[in-house]
PDB file of N, CA and C in Angstrom:
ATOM      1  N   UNK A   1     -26.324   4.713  27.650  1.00  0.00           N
ATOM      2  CA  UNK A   1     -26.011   5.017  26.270  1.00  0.00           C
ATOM      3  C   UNK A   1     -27.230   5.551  25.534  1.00  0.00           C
ATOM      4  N   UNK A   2     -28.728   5.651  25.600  1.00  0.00           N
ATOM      5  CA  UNK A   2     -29.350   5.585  25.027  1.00  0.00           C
ATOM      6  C   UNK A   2     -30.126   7.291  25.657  1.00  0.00           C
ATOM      7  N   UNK A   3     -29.677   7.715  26.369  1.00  0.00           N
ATOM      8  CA  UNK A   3     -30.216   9.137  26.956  1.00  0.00           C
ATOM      9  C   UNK A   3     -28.862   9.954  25.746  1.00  0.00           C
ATOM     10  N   UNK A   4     -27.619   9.498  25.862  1.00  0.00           N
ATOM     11  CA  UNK A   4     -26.470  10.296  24.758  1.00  0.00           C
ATOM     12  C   UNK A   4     -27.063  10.308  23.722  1.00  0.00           C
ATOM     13  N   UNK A   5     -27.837   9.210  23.021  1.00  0.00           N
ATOM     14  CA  UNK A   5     -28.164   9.101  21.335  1.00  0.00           C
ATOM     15  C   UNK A   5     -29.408  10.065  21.645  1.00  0.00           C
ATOM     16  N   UNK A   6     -30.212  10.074  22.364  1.00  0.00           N
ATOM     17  CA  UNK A   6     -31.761  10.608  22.767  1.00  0.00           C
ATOM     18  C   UNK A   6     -30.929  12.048  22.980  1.00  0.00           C
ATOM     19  N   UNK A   7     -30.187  12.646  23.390  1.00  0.00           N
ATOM     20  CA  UNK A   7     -29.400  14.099  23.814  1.00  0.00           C
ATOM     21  C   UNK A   7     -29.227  14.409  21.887  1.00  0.00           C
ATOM     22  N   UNK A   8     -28.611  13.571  21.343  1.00  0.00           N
ATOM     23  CA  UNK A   8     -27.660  13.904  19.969  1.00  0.00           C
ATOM     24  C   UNK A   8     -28.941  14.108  19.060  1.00  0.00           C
ATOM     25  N   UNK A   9     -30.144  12.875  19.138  1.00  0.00           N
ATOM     26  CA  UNK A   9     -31.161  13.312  18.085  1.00  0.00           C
ATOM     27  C   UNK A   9     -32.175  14.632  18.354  1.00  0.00           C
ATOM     28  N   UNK A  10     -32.404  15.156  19.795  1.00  0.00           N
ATOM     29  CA  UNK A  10     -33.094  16.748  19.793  1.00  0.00           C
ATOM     30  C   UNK A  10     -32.476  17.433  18.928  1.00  0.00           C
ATOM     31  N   UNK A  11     -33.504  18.468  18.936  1.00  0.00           N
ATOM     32  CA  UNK A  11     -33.443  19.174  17.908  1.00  0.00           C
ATOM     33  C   UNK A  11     -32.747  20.518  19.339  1.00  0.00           C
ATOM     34  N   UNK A  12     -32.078  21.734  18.878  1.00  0.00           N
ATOM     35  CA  UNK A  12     -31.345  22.627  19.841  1.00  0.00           C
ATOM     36  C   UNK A  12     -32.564  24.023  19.884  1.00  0.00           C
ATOM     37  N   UNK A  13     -33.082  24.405  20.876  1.00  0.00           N
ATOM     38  CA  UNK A  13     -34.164  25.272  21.212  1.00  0.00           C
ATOM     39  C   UNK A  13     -33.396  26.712  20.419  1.00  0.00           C
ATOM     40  N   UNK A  14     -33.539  27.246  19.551  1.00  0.00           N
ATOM     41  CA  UNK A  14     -33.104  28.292  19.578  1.00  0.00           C
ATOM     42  C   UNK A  14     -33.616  29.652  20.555  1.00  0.00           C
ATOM     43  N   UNK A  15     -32.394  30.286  20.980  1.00  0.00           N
ATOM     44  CA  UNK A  15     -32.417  31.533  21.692  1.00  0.00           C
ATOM     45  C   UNK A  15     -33.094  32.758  20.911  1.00  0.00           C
ATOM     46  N   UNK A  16     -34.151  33.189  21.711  1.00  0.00           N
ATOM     47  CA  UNK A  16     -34.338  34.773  20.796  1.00  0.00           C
ATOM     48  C   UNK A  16     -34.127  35.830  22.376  1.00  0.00           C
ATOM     49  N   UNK A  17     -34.248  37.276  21.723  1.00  0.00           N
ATOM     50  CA  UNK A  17     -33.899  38.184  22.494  1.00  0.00           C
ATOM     51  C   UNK A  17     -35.206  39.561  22.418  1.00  0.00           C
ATOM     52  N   UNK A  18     -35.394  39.819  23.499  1.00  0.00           N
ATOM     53  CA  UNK A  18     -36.550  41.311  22.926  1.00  0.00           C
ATOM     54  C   UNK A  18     -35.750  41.834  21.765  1.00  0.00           C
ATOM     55  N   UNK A  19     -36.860  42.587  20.903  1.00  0.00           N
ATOM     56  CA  UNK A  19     -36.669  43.174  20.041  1.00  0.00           C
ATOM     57  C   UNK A  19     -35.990  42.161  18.560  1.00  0.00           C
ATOM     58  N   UNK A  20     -35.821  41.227  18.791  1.00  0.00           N
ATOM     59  CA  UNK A  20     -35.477  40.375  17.600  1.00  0.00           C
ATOM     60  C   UNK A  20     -36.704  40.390  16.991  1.00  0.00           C
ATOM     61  N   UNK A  21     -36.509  39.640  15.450  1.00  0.00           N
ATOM     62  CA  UNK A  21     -37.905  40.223  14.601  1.00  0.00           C
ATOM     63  C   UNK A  21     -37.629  38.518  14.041  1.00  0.00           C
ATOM     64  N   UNK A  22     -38.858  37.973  14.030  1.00  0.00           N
ATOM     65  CA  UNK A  22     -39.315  36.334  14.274  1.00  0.00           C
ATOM     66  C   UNK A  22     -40.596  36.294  13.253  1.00  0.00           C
ATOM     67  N   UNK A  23     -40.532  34.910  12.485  1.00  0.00           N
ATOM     68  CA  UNK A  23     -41.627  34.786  11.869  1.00  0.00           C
ATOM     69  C   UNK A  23     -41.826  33.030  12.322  1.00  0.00           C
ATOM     70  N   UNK A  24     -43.319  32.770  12.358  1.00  0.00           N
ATOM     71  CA  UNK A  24     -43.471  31.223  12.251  1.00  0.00           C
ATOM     72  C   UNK A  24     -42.794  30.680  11.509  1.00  0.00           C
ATOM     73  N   UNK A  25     -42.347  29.246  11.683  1.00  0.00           N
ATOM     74  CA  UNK A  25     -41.787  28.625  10.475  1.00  0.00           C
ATOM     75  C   UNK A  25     -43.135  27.562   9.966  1.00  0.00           C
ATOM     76  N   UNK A  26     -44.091  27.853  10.194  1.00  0.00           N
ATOM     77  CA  UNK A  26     -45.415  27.497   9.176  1.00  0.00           C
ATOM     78  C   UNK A  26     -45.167  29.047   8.245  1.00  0.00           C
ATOM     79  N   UNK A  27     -44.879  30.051   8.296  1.00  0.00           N
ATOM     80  CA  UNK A  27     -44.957  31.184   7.641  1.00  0.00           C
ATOM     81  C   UNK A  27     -45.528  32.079   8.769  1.00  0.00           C
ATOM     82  N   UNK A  28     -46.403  33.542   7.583  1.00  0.00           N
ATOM     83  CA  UNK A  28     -47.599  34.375   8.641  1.00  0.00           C
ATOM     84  C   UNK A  28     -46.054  35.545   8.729  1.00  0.00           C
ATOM     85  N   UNK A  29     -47.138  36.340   9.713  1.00  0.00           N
ATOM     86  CA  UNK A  29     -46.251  38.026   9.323  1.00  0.00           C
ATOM     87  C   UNK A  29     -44.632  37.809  10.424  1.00  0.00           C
ATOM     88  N   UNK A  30     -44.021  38.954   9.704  1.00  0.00           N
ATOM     89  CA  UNK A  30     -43.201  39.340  11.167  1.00  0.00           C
ATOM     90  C   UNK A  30     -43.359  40.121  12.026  1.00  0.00           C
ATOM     91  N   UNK A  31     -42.980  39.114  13.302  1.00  0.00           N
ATOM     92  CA  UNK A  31     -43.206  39.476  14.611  1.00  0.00           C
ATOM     93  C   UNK A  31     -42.303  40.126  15.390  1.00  0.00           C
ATOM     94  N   UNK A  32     -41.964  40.737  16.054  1.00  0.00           N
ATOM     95  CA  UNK A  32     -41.171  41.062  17.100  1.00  0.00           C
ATOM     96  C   UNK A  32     -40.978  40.619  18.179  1.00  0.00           C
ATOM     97  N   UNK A  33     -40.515  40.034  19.024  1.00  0.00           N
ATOM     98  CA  UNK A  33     -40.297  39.792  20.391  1.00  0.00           C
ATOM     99  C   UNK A  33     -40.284  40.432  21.147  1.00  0.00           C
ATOM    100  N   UNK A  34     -41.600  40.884  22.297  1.00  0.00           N
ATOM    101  CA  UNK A  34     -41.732  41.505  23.240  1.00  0.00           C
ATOM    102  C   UNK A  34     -41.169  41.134  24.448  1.00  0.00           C
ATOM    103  N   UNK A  35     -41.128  40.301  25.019  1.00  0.00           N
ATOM    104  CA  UNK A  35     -40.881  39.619  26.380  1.00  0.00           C
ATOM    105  C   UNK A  35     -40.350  37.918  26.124  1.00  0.00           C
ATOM    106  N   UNK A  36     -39.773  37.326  26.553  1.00  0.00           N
ATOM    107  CA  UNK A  36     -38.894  36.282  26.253  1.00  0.00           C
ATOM    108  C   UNK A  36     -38.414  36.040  27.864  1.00  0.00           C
ATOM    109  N   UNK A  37     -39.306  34.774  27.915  1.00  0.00           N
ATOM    110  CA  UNK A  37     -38.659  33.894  29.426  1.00  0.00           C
ATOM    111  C   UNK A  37     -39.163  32.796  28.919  1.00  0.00           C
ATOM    112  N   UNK A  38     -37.712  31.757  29.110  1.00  0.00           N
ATOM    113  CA  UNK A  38     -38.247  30.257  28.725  1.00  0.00           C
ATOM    114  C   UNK A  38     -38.810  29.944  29.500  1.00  0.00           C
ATOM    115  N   UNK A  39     -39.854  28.795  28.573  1.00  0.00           N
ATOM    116  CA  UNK A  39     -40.055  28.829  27.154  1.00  0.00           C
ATOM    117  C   UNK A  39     -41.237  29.379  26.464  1.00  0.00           C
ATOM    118  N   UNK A  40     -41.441  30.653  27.162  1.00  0.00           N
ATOM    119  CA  UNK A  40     -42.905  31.419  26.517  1.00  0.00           C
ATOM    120  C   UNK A  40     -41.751  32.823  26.001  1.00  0.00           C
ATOM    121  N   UNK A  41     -42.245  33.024  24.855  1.00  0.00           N
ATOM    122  CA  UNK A  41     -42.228  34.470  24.384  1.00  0.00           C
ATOM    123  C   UNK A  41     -43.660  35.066  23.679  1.00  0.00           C
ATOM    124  N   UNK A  42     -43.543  36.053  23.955  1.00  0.00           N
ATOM    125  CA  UNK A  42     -44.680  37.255  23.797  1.00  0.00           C
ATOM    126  C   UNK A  42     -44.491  38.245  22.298  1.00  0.00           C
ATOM    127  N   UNK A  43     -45.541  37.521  21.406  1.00  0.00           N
ATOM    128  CA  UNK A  43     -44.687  38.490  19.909  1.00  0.00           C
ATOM    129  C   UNK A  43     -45.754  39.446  20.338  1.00  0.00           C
ATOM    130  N   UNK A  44     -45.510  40.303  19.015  1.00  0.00           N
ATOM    131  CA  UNK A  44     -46.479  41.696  18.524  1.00  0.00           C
ATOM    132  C   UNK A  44     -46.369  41.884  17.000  1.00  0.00           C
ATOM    133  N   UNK A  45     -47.324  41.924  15.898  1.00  0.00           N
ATOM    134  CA  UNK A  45     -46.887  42.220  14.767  1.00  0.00           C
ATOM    135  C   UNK A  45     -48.536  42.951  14.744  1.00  0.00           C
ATOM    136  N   UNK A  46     -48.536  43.503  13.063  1.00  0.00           N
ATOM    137  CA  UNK A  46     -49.835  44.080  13.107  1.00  0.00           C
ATOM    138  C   UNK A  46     -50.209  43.509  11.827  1.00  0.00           C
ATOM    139  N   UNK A  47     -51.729  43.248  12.130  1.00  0.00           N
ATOM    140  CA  UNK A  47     -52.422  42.156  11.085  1.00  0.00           C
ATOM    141  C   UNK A  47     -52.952  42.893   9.775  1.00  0.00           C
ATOM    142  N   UNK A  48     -53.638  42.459   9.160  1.00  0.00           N
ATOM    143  CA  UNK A  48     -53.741  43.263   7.523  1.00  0.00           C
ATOM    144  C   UNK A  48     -54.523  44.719   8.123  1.00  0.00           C
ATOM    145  N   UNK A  49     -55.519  44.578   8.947  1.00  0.00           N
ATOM    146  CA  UNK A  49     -56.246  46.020   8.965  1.00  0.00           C
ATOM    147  C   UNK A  49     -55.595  47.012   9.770  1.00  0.00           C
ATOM    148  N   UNK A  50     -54.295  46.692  10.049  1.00  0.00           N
ATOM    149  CA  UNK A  50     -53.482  47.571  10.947  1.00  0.00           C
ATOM    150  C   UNK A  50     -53.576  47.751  12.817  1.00  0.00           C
ATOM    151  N   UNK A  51     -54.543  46.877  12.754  1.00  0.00           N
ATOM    152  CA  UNK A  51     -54.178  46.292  14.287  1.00  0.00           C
ATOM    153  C   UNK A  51     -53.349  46.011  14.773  1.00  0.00           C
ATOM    154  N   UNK A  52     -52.942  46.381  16.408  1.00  0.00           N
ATOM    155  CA  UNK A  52     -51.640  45.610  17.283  1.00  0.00           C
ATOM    156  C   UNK A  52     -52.280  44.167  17.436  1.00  0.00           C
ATOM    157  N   UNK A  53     -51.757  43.401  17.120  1.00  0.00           N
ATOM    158  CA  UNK A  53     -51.619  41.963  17.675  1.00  0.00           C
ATOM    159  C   UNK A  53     -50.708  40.965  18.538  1.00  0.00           C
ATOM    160  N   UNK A  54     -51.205  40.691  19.306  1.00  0.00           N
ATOM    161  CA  UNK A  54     -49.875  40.088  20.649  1.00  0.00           C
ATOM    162  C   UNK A  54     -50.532  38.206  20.589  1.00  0.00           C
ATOM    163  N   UNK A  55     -49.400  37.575  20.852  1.00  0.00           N
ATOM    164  CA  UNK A  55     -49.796  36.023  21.103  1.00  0.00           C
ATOM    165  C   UNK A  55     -48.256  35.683  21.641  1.00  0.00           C
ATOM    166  N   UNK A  56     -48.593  34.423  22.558  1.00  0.00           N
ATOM    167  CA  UNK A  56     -47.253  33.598  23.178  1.00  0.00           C
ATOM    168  C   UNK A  56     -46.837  32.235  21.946  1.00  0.00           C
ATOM    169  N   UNK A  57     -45.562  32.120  21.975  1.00  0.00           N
ATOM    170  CA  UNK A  57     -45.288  30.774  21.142  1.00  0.00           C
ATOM    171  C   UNK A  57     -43.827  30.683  21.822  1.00  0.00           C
ATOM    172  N   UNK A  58     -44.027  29.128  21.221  1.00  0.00           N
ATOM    173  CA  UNK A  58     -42.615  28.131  21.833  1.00  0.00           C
ATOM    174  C   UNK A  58     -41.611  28.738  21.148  1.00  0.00           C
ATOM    175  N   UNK A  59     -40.273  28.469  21.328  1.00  0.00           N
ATOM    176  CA  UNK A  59     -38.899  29.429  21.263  1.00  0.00           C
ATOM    177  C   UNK A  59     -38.537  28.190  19.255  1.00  0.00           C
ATOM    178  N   UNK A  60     -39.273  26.738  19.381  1.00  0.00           N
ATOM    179  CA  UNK A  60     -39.395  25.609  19.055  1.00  0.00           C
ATOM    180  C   UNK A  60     -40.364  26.344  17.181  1.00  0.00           C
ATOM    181  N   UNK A  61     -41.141  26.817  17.546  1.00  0.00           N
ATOM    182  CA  UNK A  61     -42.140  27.504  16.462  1.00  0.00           C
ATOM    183  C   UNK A  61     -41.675  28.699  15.721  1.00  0.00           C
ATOM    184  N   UNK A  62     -40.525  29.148  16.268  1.00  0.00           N
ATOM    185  CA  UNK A  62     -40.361  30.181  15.464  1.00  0.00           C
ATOM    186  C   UNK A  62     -39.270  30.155  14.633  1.00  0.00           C
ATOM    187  N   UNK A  63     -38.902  31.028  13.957  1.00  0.00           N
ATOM    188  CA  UNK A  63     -37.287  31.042  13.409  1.00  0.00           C
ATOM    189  C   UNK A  63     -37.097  32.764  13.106  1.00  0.00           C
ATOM    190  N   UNK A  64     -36.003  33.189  12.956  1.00  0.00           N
ATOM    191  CA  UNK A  64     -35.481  34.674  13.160  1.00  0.00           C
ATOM    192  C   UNK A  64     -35.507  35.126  11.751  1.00  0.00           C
ATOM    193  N   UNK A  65     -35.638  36.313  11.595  1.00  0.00           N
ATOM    194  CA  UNK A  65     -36.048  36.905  10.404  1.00  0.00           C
ATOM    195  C   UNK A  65     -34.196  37.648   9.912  1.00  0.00           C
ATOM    196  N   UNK A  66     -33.691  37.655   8.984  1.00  0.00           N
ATOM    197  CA  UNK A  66     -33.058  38.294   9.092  1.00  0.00           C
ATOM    198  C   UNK A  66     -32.907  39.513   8.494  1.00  0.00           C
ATOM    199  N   UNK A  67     -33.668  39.731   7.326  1.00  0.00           N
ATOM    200  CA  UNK A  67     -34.057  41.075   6.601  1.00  0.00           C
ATOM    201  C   UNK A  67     -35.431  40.891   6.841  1.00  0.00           C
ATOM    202  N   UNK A  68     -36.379  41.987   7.649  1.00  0.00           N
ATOM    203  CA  UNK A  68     -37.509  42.133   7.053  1.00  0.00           C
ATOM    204  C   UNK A  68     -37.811  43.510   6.285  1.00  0.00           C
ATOM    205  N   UNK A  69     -39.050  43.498   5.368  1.00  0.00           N
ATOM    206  CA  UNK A  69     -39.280  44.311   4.551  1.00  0.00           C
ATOM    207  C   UNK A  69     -40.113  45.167   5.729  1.00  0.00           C
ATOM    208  N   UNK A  70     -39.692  46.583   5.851  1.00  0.00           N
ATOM    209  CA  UNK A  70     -40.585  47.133   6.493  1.00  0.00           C
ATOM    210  C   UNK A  70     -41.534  47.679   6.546  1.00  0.00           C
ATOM    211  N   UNK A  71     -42.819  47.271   7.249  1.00  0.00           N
ATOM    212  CA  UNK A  71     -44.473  48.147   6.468  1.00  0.00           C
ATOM    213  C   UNK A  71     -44.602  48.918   5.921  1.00  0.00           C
ATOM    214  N   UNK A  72     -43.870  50.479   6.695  1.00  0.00           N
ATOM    215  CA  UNK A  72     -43.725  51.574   5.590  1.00  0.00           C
ATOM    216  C   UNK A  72     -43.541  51.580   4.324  1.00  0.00           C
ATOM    217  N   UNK A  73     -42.788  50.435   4.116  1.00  0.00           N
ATOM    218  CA  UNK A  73     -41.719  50.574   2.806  1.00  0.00           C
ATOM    219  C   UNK A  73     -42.996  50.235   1.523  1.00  0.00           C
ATOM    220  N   UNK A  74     -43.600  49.056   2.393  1.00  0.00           N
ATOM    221  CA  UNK A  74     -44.686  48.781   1.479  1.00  0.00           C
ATOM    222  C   UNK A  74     -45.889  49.703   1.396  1.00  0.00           C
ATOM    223  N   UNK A  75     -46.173  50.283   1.768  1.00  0.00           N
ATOM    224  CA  UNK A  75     -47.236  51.539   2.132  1.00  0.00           C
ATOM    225  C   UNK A  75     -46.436  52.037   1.050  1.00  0.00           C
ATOM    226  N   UNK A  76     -45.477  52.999   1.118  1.00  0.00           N
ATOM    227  CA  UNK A  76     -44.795  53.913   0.463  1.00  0.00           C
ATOM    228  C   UNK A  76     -44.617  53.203  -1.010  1.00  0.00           C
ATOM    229  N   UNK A  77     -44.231  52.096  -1.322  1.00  0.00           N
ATOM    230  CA  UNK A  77     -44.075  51.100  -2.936  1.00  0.00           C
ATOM    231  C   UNK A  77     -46.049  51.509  -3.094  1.00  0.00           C
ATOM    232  N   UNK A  78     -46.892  51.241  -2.457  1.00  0.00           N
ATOM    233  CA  UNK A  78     -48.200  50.788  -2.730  1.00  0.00           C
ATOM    234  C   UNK A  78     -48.604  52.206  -2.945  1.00  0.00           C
ATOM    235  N   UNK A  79     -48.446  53.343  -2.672  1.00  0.00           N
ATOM    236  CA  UNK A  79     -48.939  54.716  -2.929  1.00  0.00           C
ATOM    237  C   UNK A  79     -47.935  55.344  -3.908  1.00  0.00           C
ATOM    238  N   UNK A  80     -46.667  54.561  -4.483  1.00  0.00           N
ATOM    239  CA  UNK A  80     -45.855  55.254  -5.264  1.00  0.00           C
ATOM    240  C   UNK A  80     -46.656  55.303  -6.740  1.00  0.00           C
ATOM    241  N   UNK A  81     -47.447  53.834  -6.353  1.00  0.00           N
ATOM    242  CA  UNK A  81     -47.887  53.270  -7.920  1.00  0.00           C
ATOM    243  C   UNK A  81     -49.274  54.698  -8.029  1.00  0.00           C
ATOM    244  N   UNK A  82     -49.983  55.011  -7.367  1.00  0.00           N
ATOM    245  CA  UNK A  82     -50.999  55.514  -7.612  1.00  0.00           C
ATOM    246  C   UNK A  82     -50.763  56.849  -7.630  1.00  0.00           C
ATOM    247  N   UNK A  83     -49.762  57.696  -7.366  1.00  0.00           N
ATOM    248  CA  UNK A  83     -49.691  59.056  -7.626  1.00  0.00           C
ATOM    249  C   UNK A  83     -47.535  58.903  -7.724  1.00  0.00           C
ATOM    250  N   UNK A  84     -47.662  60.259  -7.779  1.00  0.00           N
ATOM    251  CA  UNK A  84     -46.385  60.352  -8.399  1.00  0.00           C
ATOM    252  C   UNK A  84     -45.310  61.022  -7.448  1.00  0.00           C
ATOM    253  N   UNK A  85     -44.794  60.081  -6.377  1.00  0.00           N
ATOM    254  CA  UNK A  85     -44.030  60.575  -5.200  1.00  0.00           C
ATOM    255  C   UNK A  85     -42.696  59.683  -5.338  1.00  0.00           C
ATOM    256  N   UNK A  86     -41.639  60.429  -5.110  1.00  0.00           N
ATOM    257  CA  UNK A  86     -40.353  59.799  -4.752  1.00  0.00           C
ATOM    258  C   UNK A  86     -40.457  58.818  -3.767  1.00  0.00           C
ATOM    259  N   UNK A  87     -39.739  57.275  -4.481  1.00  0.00           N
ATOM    260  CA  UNK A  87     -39.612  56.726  -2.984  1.00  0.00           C
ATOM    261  C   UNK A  87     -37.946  56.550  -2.606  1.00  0.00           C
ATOM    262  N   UNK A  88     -37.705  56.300  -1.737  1.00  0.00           N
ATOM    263  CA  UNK A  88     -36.564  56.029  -1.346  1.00  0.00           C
ATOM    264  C   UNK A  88     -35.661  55.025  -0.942  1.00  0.00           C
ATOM    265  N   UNK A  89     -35.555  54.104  -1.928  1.00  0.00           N
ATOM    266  CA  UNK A  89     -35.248  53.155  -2.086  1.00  0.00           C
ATOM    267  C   UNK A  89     -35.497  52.375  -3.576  1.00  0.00           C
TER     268      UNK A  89
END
């Protein structure tokens, strides 16, 4: 009886897939999912100076993004303010 209650109180590993877009649930940027074999996945996001950045994390650490804002978009909002270009959106 006590492996059923020990089964019922885990917590359920969530599934991710390449190309799903993942952020820590401490926070920090969004990532993408490169490679995914339990229980290592392989993100990629790019850090403030525009570097590729790659690291492994538990399936346990992350949670799925479901809108992210996309870099461009912010590039394009951040250069709208300083000169005078259509954005799109």
């Amino acid at each position: 009886m006590a492996r059923v209650q020990d089964a019922l109180v885990t917590e359920a590993v969530p599934r991710f897939g390449e190309g799903d877009l993942v952020r820590l649930k401490t926070g920090g940027p969004v990532m993408v999912v490169c490679f995914a074999v339990e229980p290592i996945l392989l993100c990629k996001w790019m850090d403030a100076a525009g570097r590729d950045r790659r690291g492994t994390f538990s399936p346990r650490q992350l949670q799925l993004v479901e809108h992210a804002y996309p870099v461009w978009m912010r590039a394009v909002e951040r250069l709208s303010r300083r000169y005078s270009i259509v954005t799109l959106c």
